[in-house]
PDB file of N, CA and C in Angstrom:
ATOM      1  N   UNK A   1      68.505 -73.964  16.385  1.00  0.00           N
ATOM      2  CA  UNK A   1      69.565 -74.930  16.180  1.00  0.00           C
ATOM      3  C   UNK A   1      69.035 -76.087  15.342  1.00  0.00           C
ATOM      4  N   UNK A   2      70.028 -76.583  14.435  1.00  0.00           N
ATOM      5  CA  UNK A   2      69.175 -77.847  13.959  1.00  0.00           C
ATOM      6  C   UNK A   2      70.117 -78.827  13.486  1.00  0.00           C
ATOM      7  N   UNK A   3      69.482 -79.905  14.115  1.00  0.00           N
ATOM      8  CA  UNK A   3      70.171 -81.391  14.493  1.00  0.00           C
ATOM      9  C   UNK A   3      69.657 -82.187  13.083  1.00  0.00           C
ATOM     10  N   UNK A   4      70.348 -83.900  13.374  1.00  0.00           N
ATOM     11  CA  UNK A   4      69.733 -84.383  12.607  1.00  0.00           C
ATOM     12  C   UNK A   4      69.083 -85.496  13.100  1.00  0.00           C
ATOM     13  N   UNK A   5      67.673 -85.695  12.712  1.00  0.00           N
ATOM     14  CA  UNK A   5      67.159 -86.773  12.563  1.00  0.00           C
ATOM     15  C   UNK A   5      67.148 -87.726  11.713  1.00  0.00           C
ATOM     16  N   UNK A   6      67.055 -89.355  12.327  1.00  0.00           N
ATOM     17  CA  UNK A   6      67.300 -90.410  12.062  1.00  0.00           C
ATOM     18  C   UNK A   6      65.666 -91.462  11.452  1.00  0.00           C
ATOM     19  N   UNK A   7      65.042 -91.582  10.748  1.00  0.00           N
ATOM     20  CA  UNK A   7      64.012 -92.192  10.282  1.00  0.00           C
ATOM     21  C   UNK A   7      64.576 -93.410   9.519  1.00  0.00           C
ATOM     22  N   UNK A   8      63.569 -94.719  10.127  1.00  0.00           N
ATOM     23  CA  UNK A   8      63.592 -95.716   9.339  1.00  0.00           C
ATOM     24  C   UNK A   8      62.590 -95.888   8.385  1.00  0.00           C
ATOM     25  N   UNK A   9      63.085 -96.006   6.868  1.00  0.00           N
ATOM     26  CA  UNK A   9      62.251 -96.067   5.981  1.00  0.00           C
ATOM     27  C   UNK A   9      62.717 -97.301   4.703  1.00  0.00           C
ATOM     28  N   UNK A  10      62.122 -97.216   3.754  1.00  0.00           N
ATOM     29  CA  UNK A  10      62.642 -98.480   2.781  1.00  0.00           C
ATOM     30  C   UNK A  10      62.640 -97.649   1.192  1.00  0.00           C
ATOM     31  N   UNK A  11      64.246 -98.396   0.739  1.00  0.00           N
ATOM     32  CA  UNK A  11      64.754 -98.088  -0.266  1.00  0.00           C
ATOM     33  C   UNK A  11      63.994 -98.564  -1.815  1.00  0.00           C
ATOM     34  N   UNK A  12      63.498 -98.482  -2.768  1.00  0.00           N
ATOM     35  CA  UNK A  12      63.257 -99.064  -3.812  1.00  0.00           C
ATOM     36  C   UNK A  12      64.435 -98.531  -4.942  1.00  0.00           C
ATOM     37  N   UNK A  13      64.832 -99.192  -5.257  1.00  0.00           N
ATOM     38  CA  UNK A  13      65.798 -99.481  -6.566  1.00  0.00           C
ATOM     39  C   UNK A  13      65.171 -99.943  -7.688  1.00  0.00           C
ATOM     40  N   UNK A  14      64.037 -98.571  -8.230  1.00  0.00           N
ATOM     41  CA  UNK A  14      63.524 -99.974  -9.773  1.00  0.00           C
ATOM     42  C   UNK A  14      64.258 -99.263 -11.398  1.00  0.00           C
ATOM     43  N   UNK A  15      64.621-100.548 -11.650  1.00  0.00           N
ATOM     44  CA  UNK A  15      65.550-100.336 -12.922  1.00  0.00           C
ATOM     45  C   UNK A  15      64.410-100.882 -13.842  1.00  0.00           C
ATOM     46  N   UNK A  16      64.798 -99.898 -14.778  1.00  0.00           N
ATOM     47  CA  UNK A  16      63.575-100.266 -16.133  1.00  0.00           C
ATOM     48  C   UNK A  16      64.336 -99.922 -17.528  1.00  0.00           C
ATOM     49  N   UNK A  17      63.385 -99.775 -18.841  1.00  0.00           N
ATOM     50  CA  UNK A  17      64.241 -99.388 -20.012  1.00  0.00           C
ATOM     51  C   UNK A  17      63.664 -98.005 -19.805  1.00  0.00           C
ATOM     52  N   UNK A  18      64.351 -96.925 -20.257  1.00  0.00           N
ATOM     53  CA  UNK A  18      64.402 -95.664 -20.354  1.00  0.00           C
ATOM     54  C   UNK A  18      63.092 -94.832 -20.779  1.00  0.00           C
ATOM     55  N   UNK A  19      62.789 -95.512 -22.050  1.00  0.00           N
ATOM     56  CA  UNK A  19      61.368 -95.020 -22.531  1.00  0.00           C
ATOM     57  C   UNK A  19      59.853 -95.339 -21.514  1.00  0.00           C
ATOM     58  N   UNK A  20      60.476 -96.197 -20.099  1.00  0.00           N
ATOM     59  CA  UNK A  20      59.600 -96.660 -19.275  1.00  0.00           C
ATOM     60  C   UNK A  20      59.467 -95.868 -17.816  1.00  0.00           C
ATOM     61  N   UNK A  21      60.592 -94.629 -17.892  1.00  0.00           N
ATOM     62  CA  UNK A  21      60.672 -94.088 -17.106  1.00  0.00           C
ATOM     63  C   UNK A  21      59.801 -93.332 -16.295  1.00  0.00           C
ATOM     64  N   UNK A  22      57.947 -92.621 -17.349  1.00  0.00           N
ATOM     65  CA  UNK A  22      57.428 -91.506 -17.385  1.00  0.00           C
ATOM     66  C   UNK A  22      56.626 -92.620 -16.051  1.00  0.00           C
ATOM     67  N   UNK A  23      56.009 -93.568 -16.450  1.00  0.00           N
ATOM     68  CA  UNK A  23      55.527 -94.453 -16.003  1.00  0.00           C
ATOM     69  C   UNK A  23      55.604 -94.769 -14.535  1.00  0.00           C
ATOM     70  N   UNK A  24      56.846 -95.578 -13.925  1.00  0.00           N
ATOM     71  CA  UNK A  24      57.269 -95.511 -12.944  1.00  0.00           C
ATOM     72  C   UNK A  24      57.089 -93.641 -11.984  1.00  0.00           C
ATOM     73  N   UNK A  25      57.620 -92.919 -12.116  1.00  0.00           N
ATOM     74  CA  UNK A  25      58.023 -91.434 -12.182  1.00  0.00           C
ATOM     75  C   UNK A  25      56.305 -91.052 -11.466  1.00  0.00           C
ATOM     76  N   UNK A  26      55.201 -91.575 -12.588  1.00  0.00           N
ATOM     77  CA  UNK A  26      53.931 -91.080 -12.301  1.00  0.00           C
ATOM     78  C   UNK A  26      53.315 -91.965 -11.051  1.00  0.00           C
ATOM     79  N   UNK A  27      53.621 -93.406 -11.468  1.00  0.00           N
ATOM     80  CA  UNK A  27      53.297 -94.054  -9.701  1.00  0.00           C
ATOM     81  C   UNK A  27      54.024 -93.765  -8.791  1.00  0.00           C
ATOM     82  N   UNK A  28      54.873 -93.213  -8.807  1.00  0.00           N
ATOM     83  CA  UNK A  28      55.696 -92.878  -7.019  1.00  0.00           C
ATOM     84  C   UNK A  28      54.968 -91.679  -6.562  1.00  0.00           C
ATOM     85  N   UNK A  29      54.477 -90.537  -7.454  1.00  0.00           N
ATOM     86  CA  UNK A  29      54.142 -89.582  -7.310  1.00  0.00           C
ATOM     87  C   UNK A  29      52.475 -89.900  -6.883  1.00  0.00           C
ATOM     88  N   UNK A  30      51.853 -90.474  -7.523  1.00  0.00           N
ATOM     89  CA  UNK A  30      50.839 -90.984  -7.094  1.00  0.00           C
ATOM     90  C   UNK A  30      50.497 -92.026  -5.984  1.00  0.00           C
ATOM     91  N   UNK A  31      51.559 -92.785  -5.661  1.00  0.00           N
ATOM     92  CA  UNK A  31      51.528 -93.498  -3.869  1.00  0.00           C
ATOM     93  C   UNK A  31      51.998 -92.402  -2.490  1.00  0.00           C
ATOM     94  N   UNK A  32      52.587 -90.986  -3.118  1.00  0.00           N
ATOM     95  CA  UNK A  32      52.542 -90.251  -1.959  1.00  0.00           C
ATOM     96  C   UNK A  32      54.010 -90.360  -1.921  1.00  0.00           C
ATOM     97  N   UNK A  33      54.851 -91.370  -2.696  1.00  0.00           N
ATOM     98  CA  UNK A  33      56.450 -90.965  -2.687  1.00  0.00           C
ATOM     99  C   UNK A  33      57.025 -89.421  -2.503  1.00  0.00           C
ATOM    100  N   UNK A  34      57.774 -89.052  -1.800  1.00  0.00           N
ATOM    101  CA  UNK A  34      58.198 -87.366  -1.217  1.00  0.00           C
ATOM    102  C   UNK A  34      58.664 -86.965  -2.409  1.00  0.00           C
ATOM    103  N   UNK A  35      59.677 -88.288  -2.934  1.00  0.00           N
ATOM    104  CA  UNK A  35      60.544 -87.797  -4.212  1.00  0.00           C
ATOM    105  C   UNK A  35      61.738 -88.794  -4.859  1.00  0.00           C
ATOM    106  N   UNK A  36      62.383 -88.577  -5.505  1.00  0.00           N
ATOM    107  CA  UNK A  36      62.993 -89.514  -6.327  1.00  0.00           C
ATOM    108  C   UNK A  36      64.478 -89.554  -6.781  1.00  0.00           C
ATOM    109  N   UNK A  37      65.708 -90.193  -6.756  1.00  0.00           N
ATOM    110  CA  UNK A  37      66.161 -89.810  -7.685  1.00  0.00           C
ATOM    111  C   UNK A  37      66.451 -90.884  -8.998  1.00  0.00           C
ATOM    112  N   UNK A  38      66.693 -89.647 -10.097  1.00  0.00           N
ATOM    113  CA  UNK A  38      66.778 -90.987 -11.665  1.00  0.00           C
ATOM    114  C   UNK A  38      68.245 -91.271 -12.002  1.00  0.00           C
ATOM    115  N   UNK A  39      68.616 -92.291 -12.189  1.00  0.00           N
ATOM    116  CA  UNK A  39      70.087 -92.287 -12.543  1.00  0.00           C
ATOM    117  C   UNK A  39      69.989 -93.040 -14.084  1.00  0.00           C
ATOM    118  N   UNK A  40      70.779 -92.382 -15.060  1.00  0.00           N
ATOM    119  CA  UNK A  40      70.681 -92.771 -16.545  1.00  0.00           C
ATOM    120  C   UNK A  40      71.721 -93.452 -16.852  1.00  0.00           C
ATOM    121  N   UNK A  41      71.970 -94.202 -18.193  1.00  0.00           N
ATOM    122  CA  UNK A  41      72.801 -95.056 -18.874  1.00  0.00           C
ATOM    123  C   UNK A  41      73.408 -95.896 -17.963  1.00  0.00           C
ATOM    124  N   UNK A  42      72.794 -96.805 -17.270  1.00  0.00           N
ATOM    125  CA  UNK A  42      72.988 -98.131 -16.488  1.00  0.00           C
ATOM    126  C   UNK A  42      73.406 -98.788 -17.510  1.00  0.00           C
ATOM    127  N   UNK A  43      74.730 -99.670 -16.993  1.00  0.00           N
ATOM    128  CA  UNK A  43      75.429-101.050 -17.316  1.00  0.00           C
ATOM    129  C   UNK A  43      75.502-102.385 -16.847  1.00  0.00           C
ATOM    130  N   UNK A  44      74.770-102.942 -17.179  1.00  0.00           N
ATOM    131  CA  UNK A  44      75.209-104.466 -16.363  1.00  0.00           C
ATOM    132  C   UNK A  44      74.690-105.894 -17.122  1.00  0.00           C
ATOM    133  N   UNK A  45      74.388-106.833 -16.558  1.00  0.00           N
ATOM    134  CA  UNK A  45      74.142-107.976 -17.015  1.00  0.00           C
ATOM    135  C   UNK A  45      73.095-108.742 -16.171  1.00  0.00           C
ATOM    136  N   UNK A  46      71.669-108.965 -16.763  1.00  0.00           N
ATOM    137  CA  UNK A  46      70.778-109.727 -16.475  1.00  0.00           C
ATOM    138  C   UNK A  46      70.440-110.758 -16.784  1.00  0.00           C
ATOM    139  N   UNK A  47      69.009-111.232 -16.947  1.00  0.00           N
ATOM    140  CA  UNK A  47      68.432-112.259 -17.501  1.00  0.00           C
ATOM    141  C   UNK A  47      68.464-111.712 -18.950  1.00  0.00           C
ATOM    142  N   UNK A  48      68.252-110.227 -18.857  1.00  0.00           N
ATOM    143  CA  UNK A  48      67.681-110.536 -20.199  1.00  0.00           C
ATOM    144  C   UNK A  48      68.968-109.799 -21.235  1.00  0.00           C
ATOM    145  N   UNK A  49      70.242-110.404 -20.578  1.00  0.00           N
ATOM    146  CA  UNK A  49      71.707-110.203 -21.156  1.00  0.00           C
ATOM    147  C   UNK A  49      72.231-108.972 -20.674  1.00  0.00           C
ATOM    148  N   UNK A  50      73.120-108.486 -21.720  1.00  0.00           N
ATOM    149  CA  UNK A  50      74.132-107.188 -21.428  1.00  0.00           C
ATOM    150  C   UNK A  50      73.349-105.994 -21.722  1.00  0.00           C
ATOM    151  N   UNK A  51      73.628-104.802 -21.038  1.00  0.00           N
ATOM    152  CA  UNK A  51      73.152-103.599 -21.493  1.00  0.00           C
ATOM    153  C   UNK A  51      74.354-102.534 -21.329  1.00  0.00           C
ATOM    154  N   UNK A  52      74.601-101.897 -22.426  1.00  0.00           N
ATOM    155  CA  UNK A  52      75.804-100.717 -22.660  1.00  0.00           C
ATOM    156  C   UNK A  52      74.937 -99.557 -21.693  1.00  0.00           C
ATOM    157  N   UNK A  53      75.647 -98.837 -21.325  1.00  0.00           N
ATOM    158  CA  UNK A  53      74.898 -97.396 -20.733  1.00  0.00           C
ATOM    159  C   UNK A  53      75.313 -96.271 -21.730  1.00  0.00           C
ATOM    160  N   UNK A  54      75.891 -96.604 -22.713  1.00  0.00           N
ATOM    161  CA  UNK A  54      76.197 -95.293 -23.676  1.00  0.00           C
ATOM    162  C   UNK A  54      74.941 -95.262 -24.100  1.00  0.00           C
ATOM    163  N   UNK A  55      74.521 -93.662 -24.582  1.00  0.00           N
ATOM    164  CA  UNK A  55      73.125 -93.055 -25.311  1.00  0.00           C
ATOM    165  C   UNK A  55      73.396 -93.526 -26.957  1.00  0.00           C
ATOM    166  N   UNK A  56      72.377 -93.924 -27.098  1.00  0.00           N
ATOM    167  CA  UNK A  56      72.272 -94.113 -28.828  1.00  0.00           C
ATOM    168  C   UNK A  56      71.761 -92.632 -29.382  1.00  0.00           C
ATOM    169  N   UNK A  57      70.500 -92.616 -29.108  1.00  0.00           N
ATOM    170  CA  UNK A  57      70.048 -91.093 -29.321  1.00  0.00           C
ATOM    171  C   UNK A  57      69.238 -90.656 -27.961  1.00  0.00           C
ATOM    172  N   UNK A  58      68.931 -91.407 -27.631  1.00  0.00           N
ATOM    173  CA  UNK A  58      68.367 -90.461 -26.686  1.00  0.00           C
ATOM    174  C   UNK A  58      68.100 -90.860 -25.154  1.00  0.00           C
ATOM    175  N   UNK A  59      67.839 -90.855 -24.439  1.00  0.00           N
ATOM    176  CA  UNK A  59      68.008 -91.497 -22.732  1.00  0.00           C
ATOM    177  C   UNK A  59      66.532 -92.704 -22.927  1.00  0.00           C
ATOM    178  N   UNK A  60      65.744 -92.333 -23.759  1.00  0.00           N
ATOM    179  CA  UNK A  60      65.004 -93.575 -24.071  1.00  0.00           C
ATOM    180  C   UNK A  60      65.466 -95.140 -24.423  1.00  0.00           C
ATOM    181  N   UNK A  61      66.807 -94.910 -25.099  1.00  0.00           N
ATOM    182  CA  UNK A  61      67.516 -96.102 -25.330  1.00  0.00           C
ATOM    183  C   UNK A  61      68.332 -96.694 -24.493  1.00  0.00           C
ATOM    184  N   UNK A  62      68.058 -96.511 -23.344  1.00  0.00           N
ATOM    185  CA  UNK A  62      68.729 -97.025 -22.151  1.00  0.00           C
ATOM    186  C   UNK A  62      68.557 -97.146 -21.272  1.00  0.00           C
ATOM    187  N   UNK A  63      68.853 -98.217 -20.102  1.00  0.00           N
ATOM    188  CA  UNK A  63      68.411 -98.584 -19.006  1.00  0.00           C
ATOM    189  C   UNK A  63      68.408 -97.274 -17.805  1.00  0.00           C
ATOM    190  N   UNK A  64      67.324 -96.843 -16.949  1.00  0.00           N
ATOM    191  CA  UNK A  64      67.651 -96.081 -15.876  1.00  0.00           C
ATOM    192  C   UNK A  64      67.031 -96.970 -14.144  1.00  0.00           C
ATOM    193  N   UNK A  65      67.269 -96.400 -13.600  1.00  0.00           N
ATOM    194  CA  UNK A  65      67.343 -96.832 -11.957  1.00  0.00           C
ATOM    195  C   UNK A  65      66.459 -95.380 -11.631  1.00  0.00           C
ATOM    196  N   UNK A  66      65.287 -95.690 -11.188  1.00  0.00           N
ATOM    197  CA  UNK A  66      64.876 -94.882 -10.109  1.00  0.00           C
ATOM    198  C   UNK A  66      64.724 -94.899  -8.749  1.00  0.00           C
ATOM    199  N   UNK A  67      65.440 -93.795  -7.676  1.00  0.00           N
ATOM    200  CA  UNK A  67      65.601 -94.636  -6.509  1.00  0.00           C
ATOM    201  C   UNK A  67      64.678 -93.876  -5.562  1.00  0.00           C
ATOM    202  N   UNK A  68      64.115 -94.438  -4.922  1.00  0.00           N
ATOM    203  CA  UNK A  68      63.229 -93.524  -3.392  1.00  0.00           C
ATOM    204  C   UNK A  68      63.608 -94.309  -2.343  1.00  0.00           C
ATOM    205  N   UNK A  69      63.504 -93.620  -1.363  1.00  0.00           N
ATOM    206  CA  UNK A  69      63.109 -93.433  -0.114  1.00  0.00           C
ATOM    207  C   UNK A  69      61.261 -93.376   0.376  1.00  0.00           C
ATOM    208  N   UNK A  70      60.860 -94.371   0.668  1.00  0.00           N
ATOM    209  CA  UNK A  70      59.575 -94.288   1.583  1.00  0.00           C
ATOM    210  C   UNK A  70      59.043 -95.028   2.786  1.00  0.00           C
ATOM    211  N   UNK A  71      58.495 -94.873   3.254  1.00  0.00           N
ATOM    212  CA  UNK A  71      57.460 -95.232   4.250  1.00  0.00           C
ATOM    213  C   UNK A  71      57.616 -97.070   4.510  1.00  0.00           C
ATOM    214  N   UNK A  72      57.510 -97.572   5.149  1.00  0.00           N
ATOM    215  CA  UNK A  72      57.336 -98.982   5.054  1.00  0.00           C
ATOM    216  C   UNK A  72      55.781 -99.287   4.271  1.00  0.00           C
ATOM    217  N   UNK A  73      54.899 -98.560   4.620  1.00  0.00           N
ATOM    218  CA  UNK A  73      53.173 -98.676   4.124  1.00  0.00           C
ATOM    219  C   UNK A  73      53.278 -98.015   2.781  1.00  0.00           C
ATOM    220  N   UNK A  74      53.976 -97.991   2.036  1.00  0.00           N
ATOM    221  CA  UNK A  74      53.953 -97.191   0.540  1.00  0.00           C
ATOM    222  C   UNK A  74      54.288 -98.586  -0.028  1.00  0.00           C
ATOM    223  N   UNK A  75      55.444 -99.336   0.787  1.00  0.00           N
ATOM    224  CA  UNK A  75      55.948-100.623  -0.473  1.00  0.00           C
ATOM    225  C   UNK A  75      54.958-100.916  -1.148  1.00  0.00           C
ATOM    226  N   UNK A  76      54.166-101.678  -0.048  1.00  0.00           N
ATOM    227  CA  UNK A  76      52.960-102.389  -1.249  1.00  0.00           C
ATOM    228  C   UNK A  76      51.976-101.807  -2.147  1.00  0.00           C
ATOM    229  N   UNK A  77      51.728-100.907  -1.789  1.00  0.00           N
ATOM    230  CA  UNK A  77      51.055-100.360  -3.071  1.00  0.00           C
ATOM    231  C   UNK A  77      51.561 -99.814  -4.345  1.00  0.00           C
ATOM    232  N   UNK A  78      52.923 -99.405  -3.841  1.00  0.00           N
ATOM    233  CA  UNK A  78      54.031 -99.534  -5.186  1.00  0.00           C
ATOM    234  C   UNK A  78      54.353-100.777  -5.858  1.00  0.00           C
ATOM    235  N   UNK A  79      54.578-101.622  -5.263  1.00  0.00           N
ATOM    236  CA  UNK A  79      55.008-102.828  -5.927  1.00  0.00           C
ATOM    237  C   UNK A  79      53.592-103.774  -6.526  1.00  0.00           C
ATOM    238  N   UNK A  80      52.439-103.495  -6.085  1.00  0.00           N
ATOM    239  CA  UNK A  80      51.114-103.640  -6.279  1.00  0.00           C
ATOM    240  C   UNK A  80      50.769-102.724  -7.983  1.00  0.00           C
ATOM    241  N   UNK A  81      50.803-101.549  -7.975  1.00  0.00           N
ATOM    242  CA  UNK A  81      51.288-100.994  -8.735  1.00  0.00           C
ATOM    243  C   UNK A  81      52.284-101.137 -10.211  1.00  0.00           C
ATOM    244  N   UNK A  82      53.569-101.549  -9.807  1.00  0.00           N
ATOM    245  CA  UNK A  82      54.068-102.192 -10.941  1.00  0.00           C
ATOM    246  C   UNK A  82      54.175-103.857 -11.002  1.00  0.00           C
ATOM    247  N   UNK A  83      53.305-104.588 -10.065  1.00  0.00           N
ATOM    248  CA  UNK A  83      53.016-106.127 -11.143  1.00  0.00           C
ATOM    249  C   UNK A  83      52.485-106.446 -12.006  1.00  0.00           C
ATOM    250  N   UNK A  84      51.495-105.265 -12.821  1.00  0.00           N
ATOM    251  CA  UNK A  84      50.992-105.426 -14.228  1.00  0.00           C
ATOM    252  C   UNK A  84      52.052-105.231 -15.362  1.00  0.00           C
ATOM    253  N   UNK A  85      52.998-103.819 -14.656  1.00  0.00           N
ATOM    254  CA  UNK A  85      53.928-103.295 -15.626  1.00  0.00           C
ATOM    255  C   UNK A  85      54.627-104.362 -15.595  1.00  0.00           C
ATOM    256  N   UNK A  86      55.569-104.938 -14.909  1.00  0.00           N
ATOM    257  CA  UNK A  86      56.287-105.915 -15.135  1.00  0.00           C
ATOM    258  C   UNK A  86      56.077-107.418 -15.642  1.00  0.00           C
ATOM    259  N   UNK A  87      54.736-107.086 -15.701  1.00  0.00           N
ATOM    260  CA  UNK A  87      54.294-108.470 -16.728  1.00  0.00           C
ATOM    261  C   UNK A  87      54.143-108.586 -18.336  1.00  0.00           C
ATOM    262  N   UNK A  88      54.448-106.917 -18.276  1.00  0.00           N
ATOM    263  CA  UNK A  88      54.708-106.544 -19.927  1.00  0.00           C
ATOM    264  C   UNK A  88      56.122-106.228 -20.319  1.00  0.00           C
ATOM    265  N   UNK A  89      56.539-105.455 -19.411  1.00  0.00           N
ATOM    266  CA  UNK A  89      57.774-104.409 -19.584  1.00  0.00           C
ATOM    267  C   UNK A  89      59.055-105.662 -18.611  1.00  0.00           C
ATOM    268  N   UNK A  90      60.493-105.234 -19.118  1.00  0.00           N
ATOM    269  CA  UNK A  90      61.337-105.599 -18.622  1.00  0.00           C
ATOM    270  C   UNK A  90      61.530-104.489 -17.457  1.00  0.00           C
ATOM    271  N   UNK A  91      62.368-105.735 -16.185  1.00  0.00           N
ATOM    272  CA  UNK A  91      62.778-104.791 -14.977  1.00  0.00           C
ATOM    273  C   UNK A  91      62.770-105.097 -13.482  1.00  0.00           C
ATOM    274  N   UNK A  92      63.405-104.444 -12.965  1.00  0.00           N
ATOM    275  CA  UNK A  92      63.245-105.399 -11.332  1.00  0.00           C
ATOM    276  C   UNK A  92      63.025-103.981 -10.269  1.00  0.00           C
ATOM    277  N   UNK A  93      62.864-104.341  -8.880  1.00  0.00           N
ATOM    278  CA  UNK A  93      62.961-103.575  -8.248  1.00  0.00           C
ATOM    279  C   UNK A  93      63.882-104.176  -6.779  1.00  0.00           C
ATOM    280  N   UNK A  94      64.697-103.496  -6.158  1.00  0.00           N
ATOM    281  CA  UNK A  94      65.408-104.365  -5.293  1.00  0.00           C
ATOM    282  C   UNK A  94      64.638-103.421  -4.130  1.00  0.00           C
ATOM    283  N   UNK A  95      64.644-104.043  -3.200  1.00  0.00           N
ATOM    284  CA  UNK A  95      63.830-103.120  -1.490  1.00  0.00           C
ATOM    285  C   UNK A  95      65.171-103.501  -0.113  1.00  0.00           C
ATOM    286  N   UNK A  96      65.292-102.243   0.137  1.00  0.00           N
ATOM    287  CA  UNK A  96      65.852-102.497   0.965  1.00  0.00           C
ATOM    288  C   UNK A  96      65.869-101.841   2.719  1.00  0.00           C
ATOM    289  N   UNK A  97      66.189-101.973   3.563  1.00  0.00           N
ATOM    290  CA  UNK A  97      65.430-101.326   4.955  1.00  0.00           C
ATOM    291  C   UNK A  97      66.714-100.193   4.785  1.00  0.00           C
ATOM    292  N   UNK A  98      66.654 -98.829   5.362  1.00  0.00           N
ATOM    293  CA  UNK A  98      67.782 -98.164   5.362  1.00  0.00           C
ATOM    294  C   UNK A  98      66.880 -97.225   6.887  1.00  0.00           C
ATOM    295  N   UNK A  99      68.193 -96.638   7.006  1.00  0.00           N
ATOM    296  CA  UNK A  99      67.886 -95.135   8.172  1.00  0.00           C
ATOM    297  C   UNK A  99      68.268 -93.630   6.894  1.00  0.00           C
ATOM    298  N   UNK A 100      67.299 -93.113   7.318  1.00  0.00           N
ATOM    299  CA  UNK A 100      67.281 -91.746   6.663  1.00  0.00           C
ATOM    300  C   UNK A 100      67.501 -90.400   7.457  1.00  0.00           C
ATOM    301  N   UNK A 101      68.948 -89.661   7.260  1.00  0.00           N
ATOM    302  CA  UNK A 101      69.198 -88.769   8.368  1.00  0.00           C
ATOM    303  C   UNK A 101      68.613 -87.374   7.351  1.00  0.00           C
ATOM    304  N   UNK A 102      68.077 -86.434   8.181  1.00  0.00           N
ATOM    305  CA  UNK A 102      67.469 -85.125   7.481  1.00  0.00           C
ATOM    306  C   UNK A 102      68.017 -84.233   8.712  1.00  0.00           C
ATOM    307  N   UNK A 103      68.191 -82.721   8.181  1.00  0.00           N
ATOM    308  CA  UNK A 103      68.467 -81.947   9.144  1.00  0.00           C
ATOM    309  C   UNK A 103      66.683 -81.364   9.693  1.00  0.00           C
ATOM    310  N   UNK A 104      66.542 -81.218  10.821  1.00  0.00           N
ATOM    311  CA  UNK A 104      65.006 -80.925  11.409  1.00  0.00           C
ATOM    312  C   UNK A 104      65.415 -79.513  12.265  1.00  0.00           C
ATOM    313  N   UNK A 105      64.324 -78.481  11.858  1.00  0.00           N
ATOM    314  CA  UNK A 105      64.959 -77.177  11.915  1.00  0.00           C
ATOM    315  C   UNK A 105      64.204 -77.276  13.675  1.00  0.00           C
ATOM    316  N   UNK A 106      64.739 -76.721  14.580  1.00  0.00           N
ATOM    317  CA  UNK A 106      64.193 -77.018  15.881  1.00  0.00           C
ATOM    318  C   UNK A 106      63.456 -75.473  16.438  1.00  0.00           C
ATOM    319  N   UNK A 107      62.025 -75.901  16.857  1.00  0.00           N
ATOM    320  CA  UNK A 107      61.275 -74.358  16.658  1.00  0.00           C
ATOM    321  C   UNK A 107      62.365 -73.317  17.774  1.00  0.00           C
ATOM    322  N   UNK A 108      62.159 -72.011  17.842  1.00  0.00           N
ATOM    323  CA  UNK A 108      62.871 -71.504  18.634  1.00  0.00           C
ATOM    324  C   UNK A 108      61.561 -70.557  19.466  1.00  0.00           C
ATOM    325  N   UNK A 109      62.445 -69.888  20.834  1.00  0.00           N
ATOM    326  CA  UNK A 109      61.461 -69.443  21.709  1.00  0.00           C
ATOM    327  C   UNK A 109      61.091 -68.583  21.425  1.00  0.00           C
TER     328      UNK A 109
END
């Protein structure tokens, strides 16, 4: 039978420019992040003004959001991680506490 379990873990939301994606992608994978998802042609308005989410040519020219799910003990070494990048590169990351439901396969007799 299999139920679902409930885990508390923390959200990262980091939005970057597109061509900055490989980057991010390789530190989550390297702090032990499970996995990811990428969302492309982001729209909105920052500091550093407006951004269209239409493609010019290629998903490099545009803002994406990568989102995980991890560990409370992963934040900091992720965000440890990108305070060099973000002292070059445009971008934020928002953190947030969430519950994570998974189905957990339950052993049988």
């Amino acid at each position: 039978m299999n139920a679902l379990s409930v885990t508390a873990m923390k959200k990262l939301e980091i939005i970057v420019e597109g061509e900055q994606r490989g980057f991010v992608v390789d530190l989550l994978d390297r702090a032990g992040a499970g996995g990811y998802t990428i969302l492309h042609n982001l729209s909105g308005k920052g500091t550093h003004g407006v951004h269209q989410g239409h493609l010019m040519f290629n998903d490099d020219s545009v803002l994406v959001m990568i989102v995980t799910a991890v560990p409370e003990e992963l934040v900091g070494p992720i965000l440890e991680g990108l305070t060099p990048f973000f002292n070059k590169h445009m971008g934020v990351v928002f953190t947030s506490d969430i519950q994570v439901s998974r189905m957990v396969k339950m052993p049988t007799d």
